[in-house]
Protein backbone atom coordinates (compact mmCIF):
# COMPACT_ATOMS: atom_id res chain seq x y z
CA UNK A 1 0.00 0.00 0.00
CA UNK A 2 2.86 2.39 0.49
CA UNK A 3 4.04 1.76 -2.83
CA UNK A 4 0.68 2.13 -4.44
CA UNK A 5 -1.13 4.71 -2.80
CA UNK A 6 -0.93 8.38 -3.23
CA UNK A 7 -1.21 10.72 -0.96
CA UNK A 8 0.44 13.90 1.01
CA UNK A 9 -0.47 12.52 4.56
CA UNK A 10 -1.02 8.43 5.62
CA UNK A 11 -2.88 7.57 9.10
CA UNK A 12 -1.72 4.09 9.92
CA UNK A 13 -4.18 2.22 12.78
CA UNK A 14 -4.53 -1.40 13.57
CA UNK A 15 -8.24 -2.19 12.81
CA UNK A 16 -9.46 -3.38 15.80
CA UNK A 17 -10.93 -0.81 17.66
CA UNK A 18 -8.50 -0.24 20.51
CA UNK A 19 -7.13 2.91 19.02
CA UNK A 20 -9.01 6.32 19.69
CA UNK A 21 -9.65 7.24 16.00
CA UNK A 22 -10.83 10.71 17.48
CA UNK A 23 -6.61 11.32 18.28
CA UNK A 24 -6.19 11.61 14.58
CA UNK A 25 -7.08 15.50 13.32
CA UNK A 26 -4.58 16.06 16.06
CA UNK A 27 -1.89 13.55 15.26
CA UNK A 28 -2.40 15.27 11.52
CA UNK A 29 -2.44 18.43 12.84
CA UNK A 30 1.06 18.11 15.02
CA UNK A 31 2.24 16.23 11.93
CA UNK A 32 1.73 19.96 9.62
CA UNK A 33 2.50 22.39 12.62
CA UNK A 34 5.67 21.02 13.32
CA UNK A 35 6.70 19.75 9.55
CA UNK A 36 7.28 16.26 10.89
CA UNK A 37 7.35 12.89 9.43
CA UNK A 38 6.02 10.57 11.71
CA UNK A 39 3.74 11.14 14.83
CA UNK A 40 3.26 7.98 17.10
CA UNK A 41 0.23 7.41 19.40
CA UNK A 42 1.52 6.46 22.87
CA UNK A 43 -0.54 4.16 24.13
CA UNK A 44 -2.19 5.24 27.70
CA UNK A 45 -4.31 3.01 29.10
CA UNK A 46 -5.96 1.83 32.60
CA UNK A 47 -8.00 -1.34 31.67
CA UNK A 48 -5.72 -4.21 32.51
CA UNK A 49 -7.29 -6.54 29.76
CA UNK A 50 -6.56 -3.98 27.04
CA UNK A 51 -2.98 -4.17 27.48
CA UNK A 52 -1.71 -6.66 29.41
CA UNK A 53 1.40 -6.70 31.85
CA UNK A 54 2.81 -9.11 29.69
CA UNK A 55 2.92 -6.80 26.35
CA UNK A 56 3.68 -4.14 28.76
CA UNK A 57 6.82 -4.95 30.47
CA UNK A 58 7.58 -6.91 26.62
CA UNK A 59 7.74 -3.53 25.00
CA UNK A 60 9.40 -1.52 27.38
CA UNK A 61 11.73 -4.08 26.93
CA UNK A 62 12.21 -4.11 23.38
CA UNK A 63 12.12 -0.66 23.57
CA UNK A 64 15.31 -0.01 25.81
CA UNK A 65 17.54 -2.16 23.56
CA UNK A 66 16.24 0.28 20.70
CA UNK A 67 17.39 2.77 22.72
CA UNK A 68 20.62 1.43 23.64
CA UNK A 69 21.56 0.37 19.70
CA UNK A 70 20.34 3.39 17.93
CA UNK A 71 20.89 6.23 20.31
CA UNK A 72 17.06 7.14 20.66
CA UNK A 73 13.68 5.58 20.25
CA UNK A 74 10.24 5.78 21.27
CA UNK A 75 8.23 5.93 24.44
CA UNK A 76 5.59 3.13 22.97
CA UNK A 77 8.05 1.94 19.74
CA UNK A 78 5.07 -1.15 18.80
CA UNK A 79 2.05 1.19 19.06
CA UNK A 80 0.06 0.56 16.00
CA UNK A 81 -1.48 4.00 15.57
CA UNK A 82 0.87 6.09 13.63
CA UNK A 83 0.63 9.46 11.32
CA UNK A 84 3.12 9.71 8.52
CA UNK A 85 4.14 12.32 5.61
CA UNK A 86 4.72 11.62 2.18
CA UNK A 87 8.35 11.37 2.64
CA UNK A 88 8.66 8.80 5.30
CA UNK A 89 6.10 6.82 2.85
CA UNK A 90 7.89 6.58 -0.08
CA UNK A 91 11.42 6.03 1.45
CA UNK A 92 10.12 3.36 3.94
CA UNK A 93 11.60 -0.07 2.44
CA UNK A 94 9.23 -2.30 4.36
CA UNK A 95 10.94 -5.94 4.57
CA UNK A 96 8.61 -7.06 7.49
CA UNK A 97 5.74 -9.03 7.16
CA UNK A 98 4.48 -9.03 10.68
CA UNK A 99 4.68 -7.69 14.06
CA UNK A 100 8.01 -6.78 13.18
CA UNK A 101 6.78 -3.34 11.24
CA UNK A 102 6.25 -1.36 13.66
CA UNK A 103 10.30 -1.79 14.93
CA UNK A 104 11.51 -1.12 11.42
CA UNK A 105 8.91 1.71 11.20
CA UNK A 106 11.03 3.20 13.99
CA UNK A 107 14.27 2.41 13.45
CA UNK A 108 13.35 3.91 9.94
CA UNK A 109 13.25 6.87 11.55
CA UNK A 110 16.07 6.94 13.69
CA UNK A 111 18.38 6.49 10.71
CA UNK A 112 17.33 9.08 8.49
CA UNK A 113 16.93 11.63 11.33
CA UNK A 114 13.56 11.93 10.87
CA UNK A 115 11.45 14.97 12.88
CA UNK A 116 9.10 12.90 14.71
CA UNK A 117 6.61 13.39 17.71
CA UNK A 118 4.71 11.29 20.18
CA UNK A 119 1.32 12.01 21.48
CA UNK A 120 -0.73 10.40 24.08
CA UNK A 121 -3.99 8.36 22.88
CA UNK A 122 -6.44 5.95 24.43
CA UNK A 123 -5.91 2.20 24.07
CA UNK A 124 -8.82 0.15 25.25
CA UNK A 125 -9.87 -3.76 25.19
CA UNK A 126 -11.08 -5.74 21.94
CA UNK A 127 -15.00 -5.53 20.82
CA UNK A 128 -16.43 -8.76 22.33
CA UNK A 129 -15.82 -11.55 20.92
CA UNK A 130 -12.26 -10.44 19.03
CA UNK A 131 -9.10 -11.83 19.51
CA UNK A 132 -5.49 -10.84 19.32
CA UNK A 133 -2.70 -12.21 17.18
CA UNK A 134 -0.36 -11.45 18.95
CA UNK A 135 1.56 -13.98 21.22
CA UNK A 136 3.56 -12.62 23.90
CA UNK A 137 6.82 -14.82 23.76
CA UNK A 138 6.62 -16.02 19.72
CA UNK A 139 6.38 -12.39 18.52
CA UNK A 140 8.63 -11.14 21.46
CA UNK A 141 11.80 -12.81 19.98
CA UNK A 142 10.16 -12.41 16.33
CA UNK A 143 10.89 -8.51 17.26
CA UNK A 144 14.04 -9.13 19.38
CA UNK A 145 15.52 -11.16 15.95
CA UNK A 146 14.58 -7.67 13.85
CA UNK A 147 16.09 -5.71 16.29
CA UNK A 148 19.67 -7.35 15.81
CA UNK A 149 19.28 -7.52 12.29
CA UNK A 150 18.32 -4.33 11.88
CA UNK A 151 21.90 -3.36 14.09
CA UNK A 152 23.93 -5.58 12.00
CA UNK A 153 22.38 -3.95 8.75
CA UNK A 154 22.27 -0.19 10.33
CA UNK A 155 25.54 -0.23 12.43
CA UNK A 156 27.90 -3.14 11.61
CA UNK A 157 31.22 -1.71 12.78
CA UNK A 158 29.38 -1.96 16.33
CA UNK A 159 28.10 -5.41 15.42
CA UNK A 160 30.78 -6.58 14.39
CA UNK A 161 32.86 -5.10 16.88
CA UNK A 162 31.53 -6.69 19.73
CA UNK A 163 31.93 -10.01 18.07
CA UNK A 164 35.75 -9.64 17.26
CA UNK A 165 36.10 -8.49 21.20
CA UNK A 166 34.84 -11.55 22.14
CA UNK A 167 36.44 -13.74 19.84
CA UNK A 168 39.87 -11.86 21.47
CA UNK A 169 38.68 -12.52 24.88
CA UNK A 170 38.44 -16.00 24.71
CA UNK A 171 41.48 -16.23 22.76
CA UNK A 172 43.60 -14.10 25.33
CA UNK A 173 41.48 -16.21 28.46
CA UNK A 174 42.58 -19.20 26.68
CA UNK A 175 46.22 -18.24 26.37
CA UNK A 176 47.11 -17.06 29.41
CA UNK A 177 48.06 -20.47 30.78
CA UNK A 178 49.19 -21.78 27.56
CA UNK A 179 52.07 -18.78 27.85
CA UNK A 180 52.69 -19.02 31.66
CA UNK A 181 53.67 -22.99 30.97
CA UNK A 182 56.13 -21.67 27.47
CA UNK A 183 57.70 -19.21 29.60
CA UNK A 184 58.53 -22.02 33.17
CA UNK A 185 59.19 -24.74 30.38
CA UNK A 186 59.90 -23.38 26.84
CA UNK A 187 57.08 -26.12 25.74
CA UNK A 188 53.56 -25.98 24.59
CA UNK A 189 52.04 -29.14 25.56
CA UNK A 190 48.49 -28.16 24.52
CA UNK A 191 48.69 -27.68 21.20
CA UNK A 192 45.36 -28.14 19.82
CA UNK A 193 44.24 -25.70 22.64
CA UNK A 194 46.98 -23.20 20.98
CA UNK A 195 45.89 -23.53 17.45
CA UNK A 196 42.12 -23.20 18.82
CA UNK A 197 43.68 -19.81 19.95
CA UNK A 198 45.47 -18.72 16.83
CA UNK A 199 41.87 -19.04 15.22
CA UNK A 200 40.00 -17.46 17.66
CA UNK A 201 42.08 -14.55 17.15
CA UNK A 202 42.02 -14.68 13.65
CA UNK A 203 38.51 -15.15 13.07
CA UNK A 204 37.80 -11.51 15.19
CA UNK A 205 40.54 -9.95 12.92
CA UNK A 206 38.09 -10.96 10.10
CA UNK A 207 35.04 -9.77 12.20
CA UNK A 208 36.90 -6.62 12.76
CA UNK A 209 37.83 -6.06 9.27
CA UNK A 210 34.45 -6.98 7.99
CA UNK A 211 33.09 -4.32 10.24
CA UNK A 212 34.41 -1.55 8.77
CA UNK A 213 34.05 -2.54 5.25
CA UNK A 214 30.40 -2.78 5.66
CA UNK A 215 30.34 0.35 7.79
CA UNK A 216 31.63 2.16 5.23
CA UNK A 217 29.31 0.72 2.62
CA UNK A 218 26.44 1.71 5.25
CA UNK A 219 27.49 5.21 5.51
CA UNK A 220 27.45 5.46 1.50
CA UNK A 221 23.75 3.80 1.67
CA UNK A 222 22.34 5.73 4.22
CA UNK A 223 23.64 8.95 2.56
CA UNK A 224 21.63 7.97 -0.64
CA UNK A 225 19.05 7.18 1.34
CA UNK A 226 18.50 10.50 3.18
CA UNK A 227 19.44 12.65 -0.28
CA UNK A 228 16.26 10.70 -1.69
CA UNK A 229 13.81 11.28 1.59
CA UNK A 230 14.87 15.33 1.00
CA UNK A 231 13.80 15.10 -2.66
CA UNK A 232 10.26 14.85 -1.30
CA UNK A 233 9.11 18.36 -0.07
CA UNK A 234 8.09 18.34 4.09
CA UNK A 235 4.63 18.06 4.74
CA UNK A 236 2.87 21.69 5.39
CA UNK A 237 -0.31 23.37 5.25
CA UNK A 238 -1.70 24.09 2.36
């Protein structure tokens, strides 16, 4: 739909009636005041059925690693009830096919730079007789696996990074005794344990070096990427 339709302004909302469609002249209207891309409904709600402690303390969750990968995210980064410009639109790439979207929706955002906003709205239970898709622990690590894809694709060098310090870690934890025994003996008895070092330590040299190759291909990607979201004019009043 976001490569078909046409329009200046798109109003995204799950369609099952626990969004406050009422929120949305002033989701649109925040959206052309402040010339922003993307406004995101924050979910506030007191029914306990509506949004359970489970999804609750699941999102928070998700939402801090966001936070710590990218820099900055989202007080509620899987609500469903979203406002976005023509620009965000037609440079949103959209690889996920499920509860995943609203996480690449976001980190979207965060790696263009986007100007975006949050605003509170009411979340409430499911009409009678209704019943969510979601599962709490399937979809969890569905949106967990997204998240460290989306940092290897988005931020490799860091990615990358922390798996070449590892690999270097064990390597040097591993060799420690190996060199105390060379140094009282002039022998290395455990030699399989000191090849299993040498590789170690290789293999993160090759982590390390495939970091910044693809860091630097990011960089160039991202750069086309935002030169081709400014092409499209900001969204304003008319």
């Amino acid at each position: 739909m976001f490569a078909d339709v046409e329009a200046d302004i798109y109003v995204l909302v799950d369609g099952d009636d626990t969004y406050d469609a009422k929120e949305t002249p002033t989701m649109i209207e925040m959206l052309l005041a402040d010339g922003l891309d993307m406004v995101v409904g924050t979910r506030i709600s007191e029914e306990q059925a509506a949004y359970r402690f489970g999804h609750r303390f699941g999102n928070v969750l998700l939402t801090r690693c966001v936070s710590c990968l990218f820099g900055r995210t989202f007080t509620d980064m899987l609500s469903g009830f979203r406002v976005f410009s023509r620009r965000y639109v037609k440079s949103f790439p959209a690889h996920a096919s499920g509860f995943e979207t609203e996480t690449e929706l976001t980190v979207h955002a965060l790696e263009l730079r986007m100007p975006v906003a949050e605003t509170p709205t009411v979340y409430r239970s499911r009409p009678e007789g209704s019943a969510s898709k979601l599962n709490t622990y399937r979809d969890g690590f569905r949106i967990l696996v997204t998240i460290v894809k989306l940092f290897k694709t988005e931020k490799p060098l860091a990615f990358f990074s922390l798996g070449s310090g590892l690999c270097a870690f064990i390597s040097i934890l591993l060799a420690v005794p190996l060199f105390d025994t060379f140094i009282r003996t002039g022998l290395v008895p455990r030699l399989p344990t000191a090849l299993l070092c040498v590789a170690l330590m290789l293999f993160g040299a090759i982590l390390l070096v495939c970091g910044i190759v693809l860091d630097t291909v990011t960089h160039g990607r991202a750069e086309s990427k935002r030169l081709a979201y400014l092409t499209i004019p900001a969204p304003r009043r008319v």
